[in-house]
Protein backbone atom coordinates (compact mmCIF):
# COMPACT_ATOMS: atom_id res chain seq x y z
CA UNK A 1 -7.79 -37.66 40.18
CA UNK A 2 -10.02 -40.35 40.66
CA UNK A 3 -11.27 -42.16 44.08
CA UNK A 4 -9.03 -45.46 43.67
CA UNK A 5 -5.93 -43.00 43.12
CA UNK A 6 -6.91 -40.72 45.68
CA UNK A 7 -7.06 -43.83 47.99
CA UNK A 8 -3.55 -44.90 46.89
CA UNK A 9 -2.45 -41.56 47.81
CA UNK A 10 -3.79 -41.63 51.14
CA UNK A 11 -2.72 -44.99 52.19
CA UNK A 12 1.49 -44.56 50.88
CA UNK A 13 1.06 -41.11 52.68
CA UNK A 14 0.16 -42.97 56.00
CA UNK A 15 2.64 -45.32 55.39
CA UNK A 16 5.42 -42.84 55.17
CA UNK A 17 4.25 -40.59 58.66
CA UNK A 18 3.81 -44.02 60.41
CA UNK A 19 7.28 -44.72 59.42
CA UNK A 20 8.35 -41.43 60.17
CA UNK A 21 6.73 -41.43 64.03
CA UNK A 22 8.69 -45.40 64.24
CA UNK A 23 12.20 -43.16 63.57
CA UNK A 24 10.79 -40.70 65.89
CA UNK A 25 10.38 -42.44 68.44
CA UNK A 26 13.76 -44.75 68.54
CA UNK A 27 12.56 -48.03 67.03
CA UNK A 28 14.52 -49.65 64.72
CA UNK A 29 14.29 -50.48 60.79
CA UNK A 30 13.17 -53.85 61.28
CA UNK A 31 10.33 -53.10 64.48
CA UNK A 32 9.06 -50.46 62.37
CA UNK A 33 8.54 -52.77 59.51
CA UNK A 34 6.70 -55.58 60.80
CA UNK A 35 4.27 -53.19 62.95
CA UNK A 36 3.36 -51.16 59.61
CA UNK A 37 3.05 -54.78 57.94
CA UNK A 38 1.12 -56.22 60.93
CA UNK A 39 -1.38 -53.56 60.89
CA UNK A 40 -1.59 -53.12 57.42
CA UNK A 41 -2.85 -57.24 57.05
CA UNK A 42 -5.58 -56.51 59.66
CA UNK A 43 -6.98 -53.33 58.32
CA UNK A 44 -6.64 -54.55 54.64
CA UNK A 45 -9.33 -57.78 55.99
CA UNK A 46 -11.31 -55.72 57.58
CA UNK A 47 -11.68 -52.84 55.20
CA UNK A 48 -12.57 -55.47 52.40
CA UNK A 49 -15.12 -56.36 54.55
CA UNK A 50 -16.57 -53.31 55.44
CA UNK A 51 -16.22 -52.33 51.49
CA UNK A 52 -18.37 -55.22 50.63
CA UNK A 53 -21.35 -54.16 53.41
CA UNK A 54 -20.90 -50.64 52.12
CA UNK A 55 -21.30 -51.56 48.30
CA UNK A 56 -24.42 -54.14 49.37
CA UNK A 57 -26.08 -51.00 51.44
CA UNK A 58 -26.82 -49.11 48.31
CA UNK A 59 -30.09 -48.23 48.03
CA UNK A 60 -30.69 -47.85 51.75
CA UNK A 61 -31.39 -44.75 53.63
CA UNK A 62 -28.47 -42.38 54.14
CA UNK A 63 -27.93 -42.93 57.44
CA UNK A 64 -27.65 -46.45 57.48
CA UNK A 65 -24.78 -46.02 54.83
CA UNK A 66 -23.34 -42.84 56.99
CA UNK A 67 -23.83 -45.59 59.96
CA UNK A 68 -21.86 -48.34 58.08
CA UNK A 69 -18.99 -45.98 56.84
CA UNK A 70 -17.81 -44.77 60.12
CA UNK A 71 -18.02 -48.66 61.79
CA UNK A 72 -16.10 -49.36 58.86
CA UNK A 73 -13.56 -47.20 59.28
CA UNK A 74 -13.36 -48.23 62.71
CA UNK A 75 -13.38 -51.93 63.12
CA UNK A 76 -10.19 -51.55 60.10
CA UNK A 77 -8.18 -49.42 62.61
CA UNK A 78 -8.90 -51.44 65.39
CA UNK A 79 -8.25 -54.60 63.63
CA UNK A 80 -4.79 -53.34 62.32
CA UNK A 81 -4.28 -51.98 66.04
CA UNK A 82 -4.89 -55.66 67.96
CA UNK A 83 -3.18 -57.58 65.28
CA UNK A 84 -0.25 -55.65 65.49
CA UNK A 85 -0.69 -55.59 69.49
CA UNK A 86 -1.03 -59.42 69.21
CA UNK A 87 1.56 -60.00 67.34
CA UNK A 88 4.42 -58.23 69.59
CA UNK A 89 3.42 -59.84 72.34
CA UNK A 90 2.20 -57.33 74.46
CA UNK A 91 0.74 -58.12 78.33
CA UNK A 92 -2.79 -59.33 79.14
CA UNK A 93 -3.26 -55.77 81.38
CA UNK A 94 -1.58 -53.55 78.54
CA UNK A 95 -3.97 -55.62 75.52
CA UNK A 96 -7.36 -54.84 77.96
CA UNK A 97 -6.19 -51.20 77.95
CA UNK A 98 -6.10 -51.20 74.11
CA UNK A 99 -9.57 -53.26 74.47
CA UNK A 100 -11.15 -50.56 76.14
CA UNK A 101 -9.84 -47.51 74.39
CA UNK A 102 -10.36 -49.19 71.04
CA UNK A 103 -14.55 -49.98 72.43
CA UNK A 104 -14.89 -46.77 73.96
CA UNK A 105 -13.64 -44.93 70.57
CA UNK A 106 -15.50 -47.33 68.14
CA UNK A 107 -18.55 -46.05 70.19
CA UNK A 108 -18.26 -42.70 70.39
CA UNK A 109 -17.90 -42.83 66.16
CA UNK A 110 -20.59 -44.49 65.85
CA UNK A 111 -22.53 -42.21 67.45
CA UNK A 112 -21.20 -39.20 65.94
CA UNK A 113 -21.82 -41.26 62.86
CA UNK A 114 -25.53 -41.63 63.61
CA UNK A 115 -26.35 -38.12 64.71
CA UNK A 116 -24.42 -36.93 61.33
CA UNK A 117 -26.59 -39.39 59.33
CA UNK A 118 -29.55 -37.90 61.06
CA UNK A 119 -28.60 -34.77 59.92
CA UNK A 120 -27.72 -35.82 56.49
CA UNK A 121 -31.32 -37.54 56.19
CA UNK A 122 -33.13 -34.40 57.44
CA UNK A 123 -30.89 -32.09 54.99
CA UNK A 124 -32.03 -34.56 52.29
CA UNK A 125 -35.62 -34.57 53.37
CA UNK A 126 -35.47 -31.03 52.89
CA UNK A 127 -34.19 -30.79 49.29
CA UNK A 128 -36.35 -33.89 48.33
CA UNK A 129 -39.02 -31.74 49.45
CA UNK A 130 -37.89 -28.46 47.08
CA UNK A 131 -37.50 -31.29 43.54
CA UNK A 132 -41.74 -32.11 45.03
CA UNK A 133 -42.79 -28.65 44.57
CA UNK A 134 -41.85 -28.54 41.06
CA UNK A 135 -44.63 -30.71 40.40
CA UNK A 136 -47.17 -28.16 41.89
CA UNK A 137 -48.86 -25.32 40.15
CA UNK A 138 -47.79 -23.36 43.03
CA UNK A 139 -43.89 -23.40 42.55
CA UNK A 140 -41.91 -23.99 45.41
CA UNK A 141 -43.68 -23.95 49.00
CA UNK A 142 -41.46 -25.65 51.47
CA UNK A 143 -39.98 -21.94 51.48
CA UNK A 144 -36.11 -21.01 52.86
CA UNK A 145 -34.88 -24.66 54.05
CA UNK A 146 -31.95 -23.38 55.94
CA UNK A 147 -28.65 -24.59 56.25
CA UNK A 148 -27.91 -28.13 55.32
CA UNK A 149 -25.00 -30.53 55.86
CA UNK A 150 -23.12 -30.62 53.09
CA UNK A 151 -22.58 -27.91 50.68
CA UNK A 152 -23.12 -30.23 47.99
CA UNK A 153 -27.18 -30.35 48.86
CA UNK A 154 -26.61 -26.26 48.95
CA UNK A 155 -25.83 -26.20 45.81
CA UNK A 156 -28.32 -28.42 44.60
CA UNK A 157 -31.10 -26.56 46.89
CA UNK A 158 -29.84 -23.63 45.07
CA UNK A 159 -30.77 -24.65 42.01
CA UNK A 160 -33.71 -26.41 42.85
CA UNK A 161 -34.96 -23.03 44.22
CA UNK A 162 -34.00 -21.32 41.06
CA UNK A 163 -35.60 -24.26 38.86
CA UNK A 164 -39.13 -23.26 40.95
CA UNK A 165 -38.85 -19.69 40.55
CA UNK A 166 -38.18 -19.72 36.64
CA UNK A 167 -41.13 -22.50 36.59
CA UNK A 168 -43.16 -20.13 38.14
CA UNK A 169 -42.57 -17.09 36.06
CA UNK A 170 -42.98 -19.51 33.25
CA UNK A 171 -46.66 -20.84 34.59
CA UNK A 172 -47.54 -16.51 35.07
CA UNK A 173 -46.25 -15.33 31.51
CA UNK A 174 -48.19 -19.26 30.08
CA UNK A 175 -51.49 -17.84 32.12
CA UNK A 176 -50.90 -14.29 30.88
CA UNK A 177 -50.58 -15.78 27.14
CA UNK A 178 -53.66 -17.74 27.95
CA UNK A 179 -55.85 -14.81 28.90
CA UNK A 180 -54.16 -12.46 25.86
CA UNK A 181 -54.89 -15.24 23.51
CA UNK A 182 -58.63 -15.31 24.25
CA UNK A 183 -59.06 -11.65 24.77
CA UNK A 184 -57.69 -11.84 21.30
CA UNK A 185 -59.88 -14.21 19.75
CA UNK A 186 -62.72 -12.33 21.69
CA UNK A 187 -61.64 -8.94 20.28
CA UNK A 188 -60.94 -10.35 16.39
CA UNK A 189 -64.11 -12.09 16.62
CA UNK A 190 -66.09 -8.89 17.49
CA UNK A 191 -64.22 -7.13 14.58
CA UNK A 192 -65.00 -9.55 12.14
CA UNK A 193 -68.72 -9.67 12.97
CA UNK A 194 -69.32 -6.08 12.54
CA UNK A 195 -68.16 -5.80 8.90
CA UNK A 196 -69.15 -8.66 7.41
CA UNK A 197 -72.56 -8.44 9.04
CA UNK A 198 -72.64 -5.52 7.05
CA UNK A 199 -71.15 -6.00 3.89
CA UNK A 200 -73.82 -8.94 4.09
CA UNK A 201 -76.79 -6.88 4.39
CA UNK A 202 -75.76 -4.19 1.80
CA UNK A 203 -75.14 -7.11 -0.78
CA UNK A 204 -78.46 -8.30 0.23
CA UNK A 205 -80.06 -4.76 -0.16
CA UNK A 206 -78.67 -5.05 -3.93
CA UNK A 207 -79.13 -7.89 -4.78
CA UNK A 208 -83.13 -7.66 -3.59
CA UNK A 209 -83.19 -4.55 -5.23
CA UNK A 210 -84.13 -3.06 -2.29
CA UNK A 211 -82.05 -0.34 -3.05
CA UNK A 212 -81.80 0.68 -7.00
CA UNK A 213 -81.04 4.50 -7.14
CA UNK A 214 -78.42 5.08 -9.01
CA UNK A 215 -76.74 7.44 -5.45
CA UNK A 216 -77.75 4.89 -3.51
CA UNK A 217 -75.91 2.10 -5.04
CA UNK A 218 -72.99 3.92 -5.06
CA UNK A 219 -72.68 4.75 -1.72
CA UNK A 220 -73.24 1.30 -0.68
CA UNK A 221 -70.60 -0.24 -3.06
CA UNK A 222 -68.19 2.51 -1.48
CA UNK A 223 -69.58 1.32 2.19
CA UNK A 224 -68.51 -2.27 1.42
CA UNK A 225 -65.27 -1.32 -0.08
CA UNK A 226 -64.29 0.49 2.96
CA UNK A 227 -65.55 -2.51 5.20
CA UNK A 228 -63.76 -4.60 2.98
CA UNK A 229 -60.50 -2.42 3.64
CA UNK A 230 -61.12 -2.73 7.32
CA UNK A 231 -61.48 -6.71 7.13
CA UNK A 232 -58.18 -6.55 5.10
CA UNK A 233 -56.34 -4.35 7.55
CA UNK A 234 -57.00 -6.80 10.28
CA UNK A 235 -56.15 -9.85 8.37
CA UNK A 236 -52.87 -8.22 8.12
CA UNK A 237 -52.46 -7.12 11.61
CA UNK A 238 -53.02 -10.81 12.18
CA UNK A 239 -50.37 -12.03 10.16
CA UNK A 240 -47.89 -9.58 11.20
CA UNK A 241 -48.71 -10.33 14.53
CA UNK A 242 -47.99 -14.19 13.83
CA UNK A 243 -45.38 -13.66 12.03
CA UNK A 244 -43.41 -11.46 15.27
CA UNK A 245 -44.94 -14.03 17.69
CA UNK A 246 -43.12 -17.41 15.49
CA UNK A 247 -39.70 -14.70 15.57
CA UNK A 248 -39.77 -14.33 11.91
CA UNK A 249 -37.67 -11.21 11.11
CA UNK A 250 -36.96 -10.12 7.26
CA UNK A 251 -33.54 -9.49 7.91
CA UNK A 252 -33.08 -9.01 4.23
CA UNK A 253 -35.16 -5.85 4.31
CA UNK A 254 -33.62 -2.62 2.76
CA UNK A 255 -32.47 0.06 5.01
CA UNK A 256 -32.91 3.48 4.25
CA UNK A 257 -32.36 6.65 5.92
CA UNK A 258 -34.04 7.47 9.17
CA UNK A 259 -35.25 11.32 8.38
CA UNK A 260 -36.69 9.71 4.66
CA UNK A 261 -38.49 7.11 6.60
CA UNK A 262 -40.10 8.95 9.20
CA UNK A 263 -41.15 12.32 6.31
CA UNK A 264 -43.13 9.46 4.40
CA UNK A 265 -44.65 7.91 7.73
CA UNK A 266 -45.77 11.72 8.52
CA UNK A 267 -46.90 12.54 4.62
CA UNK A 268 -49.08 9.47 4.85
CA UNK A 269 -50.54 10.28 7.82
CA UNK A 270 -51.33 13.88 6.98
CA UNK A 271 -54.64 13.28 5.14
CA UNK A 272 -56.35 11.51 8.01
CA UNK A 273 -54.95 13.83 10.65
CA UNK A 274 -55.88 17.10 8.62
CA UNK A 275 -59.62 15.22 8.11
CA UNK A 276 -59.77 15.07 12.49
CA UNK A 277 -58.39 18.47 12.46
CA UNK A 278 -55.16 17.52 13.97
CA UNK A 279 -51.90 18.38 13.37
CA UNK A 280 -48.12 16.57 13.06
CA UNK A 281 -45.30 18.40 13.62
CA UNK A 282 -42.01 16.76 12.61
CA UNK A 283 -38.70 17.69 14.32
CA UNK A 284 -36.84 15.30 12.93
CA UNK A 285 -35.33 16.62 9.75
CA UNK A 286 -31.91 17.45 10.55
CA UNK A 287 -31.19 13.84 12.18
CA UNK A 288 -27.91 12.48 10.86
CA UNK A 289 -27.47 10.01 8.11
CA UNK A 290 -28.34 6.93 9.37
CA UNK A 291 -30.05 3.67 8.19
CA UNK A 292 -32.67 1.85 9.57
CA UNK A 293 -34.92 -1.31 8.68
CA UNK A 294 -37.33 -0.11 5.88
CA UNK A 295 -40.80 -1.94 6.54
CA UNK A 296 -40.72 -2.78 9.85
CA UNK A 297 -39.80 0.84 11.03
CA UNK A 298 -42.47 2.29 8.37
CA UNK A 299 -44.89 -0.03 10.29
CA UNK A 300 -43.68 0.65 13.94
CA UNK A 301 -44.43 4.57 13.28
CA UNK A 302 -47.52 3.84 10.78
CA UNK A 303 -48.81 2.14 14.20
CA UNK A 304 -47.79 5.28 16.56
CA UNK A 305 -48.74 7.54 14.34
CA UNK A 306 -52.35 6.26 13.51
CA UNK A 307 -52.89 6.05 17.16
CA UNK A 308 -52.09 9.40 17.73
CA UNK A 309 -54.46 10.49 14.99
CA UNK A 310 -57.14 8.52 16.57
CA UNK A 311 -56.87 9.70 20.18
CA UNK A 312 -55.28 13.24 19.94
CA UNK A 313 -58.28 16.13 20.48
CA UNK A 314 -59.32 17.97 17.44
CA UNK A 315 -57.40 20.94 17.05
CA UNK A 316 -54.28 19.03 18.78
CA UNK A 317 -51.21 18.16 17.74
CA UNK A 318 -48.92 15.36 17.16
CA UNK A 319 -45.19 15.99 17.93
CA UNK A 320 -42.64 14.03 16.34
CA UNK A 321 -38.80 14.66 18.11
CA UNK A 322 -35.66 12.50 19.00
CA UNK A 323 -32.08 12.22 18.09
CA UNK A 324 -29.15 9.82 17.44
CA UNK A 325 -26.65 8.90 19.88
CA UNK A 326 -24.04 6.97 18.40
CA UNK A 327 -25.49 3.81 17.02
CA UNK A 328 -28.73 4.28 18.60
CA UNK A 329 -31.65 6.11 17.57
CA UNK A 330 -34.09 7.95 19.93
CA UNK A 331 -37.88 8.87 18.90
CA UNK A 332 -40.63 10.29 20.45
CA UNK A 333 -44.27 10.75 19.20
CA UNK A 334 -45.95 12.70 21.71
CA UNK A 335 -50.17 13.07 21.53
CA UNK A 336 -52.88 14.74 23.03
CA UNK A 337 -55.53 12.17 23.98
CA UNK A 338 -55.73 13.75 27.42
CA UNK A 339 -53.73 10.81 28.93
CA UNK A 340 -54.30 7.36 29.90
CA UNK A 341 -54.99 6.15 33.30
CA UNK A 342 -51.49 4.79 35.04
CA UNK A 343 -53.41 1.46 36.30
CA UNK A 344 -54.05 1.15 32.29
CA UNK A 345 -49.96 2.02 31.06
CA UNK A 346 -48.59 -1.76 32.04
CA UNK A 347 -50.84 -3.08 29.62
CA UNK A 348 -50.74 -0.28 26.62
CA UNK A 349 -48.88 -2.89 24.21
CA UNK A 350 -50.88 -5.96 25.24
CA UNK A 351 -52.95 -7.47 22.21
CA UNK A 352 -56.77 -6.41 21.93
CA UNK A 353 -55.91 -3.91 25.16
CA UNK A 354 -58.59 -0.97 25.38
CA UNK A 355 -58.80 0.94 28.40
CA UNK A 356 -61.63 3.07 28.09
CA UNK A 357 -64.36 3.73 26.21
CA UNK A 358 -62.49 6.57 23.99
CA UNK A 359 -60.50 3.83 22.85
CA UNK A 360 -63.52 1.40 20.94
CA UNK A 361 -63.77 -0.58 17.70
CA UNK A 362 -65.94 1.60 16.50
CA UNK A 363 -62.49 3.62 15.43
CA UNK A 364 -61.02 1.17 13.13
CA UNK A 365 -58.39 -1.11 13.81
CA UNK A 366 -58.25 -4.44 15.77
CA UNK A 367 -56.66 -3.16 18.79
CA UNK A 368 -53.13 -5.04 17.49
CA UNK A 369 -51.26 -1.92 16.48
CA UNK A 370 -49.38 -1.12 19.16
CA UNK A 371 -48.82 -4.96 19.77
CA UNK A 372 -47.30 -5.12 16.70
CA UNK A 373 -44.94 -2.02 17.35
CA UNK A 374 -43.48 -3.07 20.60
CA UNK A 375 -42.73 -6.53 18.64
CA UNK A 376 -41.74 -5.60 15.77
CA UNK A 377 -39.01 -3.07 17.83
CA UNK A 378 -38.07 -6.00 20.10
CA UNK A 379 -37.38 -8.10 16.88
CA UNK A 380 -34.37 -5.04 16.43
CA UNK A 381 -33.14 -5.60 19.64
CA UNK A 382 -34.86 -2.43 20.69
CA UNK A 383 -37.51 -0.92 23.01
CA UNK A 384 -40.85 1.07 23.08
CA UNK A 385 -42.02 2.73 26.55
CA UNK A 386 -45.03 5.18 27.24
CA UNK A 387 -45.66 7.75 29.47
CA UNK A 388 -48.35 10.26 30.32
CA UNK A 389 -47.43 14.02 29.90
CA UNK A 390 -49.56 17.10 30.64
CA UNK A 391 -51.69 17.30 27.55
CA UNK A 392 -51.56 13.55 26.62
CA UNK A 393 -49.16 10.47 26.31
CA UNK A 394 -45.58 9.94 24.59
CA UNK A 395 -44.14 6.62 22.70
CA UNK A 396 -40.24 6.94 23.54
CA UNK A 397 -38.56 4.51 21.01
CA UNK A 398 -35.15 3.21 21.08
CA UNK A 399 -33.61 1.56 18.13
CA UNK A 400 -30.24 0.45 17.23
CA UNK A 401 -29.40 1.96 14.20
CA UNK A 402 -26.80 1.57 10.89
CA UNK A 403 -23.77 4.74 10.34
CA UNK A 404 -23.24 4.43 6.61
């Protein structure tokens, strides 16, 4: 229902009670009629003309408007009041009566009406001052602004609050990215220099013919192939780091079954765990028959596994358990690297994150594997957590996964 009806309502609805009070009260068809018509005349003039200074006070502070509404309102009940007194005929004493009450309760609304404008201003003062914070680096500062006078400006408050505090988480994840983003190109800068400062010199070496043994030669061709591998395996970590940062999921990708994923994940690792004297155990063979993402779950445990290679003590071992609950799939890969400190665990899967000195360039890798898990998981609508256990740390991953 819109205002005008909702007026119309309220005016035929004050009709019919004024008529009703008229029978009430013993007066007759015809009395009740001209009063109601009487007063109706001088409130309609008067409300058209408080309607008119309400419409041209747009734009002006609340109060004033708040002010202007309530004299309004009263100078159309008093004129509807006097010209229906007038018009009856009533005594000079009994008219100075209606005089005074009509006075003494036009003042005491507008009054009310200017302390409640007050209030309103202070109320929208208050909110004003919320919408000016969002401007500031800071988020909100005006802080709790109490109650206010309509519940109309608490709801907007309320949101204004929430706007601020969603701005601000925004402004710490932007500074966050900020920092990650240069630690990155600080890191993959680093990484790049090393090799190709080397694969430069050795092609130097040979091409001077500083080095022309036939041994010799071949062990530094085989020293820039493996730098060359190492520049290659960060150029990927790169892109599949791009691609899970732009949200680009194969969702084409074949599933296959979980156990045959995770026994060609371990038989690939094998070789470079057996060369670091470490072992992988797999408890994961009798897992049921389900399906998971081929390449992106052969890459999520590729990543956990070569970190656990590179960390885990010689003579450790790697331990590989989980199980499926329904349509989700539990993993653990549990390590001995003698733990990580618990100020360093927040930031385990942030890019280019190395805690300690165990955990250098000097190992391989640009520090984006584990980056690359925990976004390549997320990109399942699953999640990747670590924890510290007595001999080392455990990767507990949780994936959703396909019944056949």
């Amino acid at each position: 229902m819109n205002a005008t009806r909702r007026a119309l309502v309220i005016v035929a609805t004050g009709i019919a009670i004024a008529g009703a009070i008229a029978a009430a009260t013993g007066a007759t068809a015809h009395d009740a009629v001209v009063v109601i018509v009487l007063a109706a005349a001088g409130s309609v003039g008067a409300a058209a003309v408080g309607a008119l200074l309400v419409r041209r006070s747009r734009g002006r502070r609340l109060r004033t408007q708040v002010l202007l509404v309530a004299l309004a309102a009263t100078v159309t009940t008093a004129a509807g009041v006097v010209v229906a007194a007038v018009a009856m005929f009533i005594s000079g004493h009994d008219l100075g009566v209606l005089a005074v009450v009509v006075v003494t309760s036009g003042a005491v609304s507008v009054g009310a009406a200017l302390a409640l404008g007050s209030s309103y201003e202070r109320s929208a003062e208050r909110v004003g001052g919320l919408a000016r914070d969002l401007t500031h680096d800071g988020g909100a500062r005006s802080g709790p602004v109490g109650p206010l006078a309509t519940g109309e400006l608490e709801d907007l408050a309320a949101q204004l609050t929430e706007v601020s505090r969603q701005l601000e988480a925004s402004r710490r994840r932007e500074r966050a990215l900020d920092a990650s983003r240069r630690e990155l190109i600080a890191g993959v800068s680093h990484d790049l220099r090393s090799p190709i400062a080397s694969v430069r010199a050795m092609a130097e070496a040979l091409e001077d013919g500083v080095v022309d043994d036939e041994a010799s030669v071949r062990r530094y061709h085989r020293a820039m192939r493996i730098e060359s591998e190492r520049l290659g395996a960060l150029v990927d970590d790169l892109f599949e780091l791009s691609r899970i940062t732009a949200g680009v999921v194969d969702a084409d990708q074949p599933l296959v079954p979980l156990g045959e994923l995770v026994a060609e994940v371990v038989s690939g690792a094998e070789p470079a765990a057996s060369t670091r004297g470490v072992r992988i155990v797999n408890l994961l063979d009798d897992l049921p028959a389900v399906l998971v993402p081929a390449s992106d779950l052969r890459r999520v445990l590729h990543n956990l596994l070569d970190n656990a290679v590179r960390h885990t003590r010689v003579g450790g071992a790697i331990v590989l358990d989980g199980e499926v609950t329904g349509l989700t799939a539990q993993l653990g890969v549990a390590d001995e690297c003698g733990g990580i400190p618990e100020a360093d665990l927040p930031r385990i899967f942030d890019v280019s994150f190395r805690g300690d000195t165990a955990r250098t360039r000097d190992q391989g890798g640009g520090g984006l594997g584990l980056a690359i898990a925990k976004g390549l998981v997320e990109a399942h609508q699953g999640s990747i957590q670590i924890a510290n256990r007595a001999q080392g740390c455990r990767f507990t991953l949780r994936l959703p996964v396909v019944v056949p």
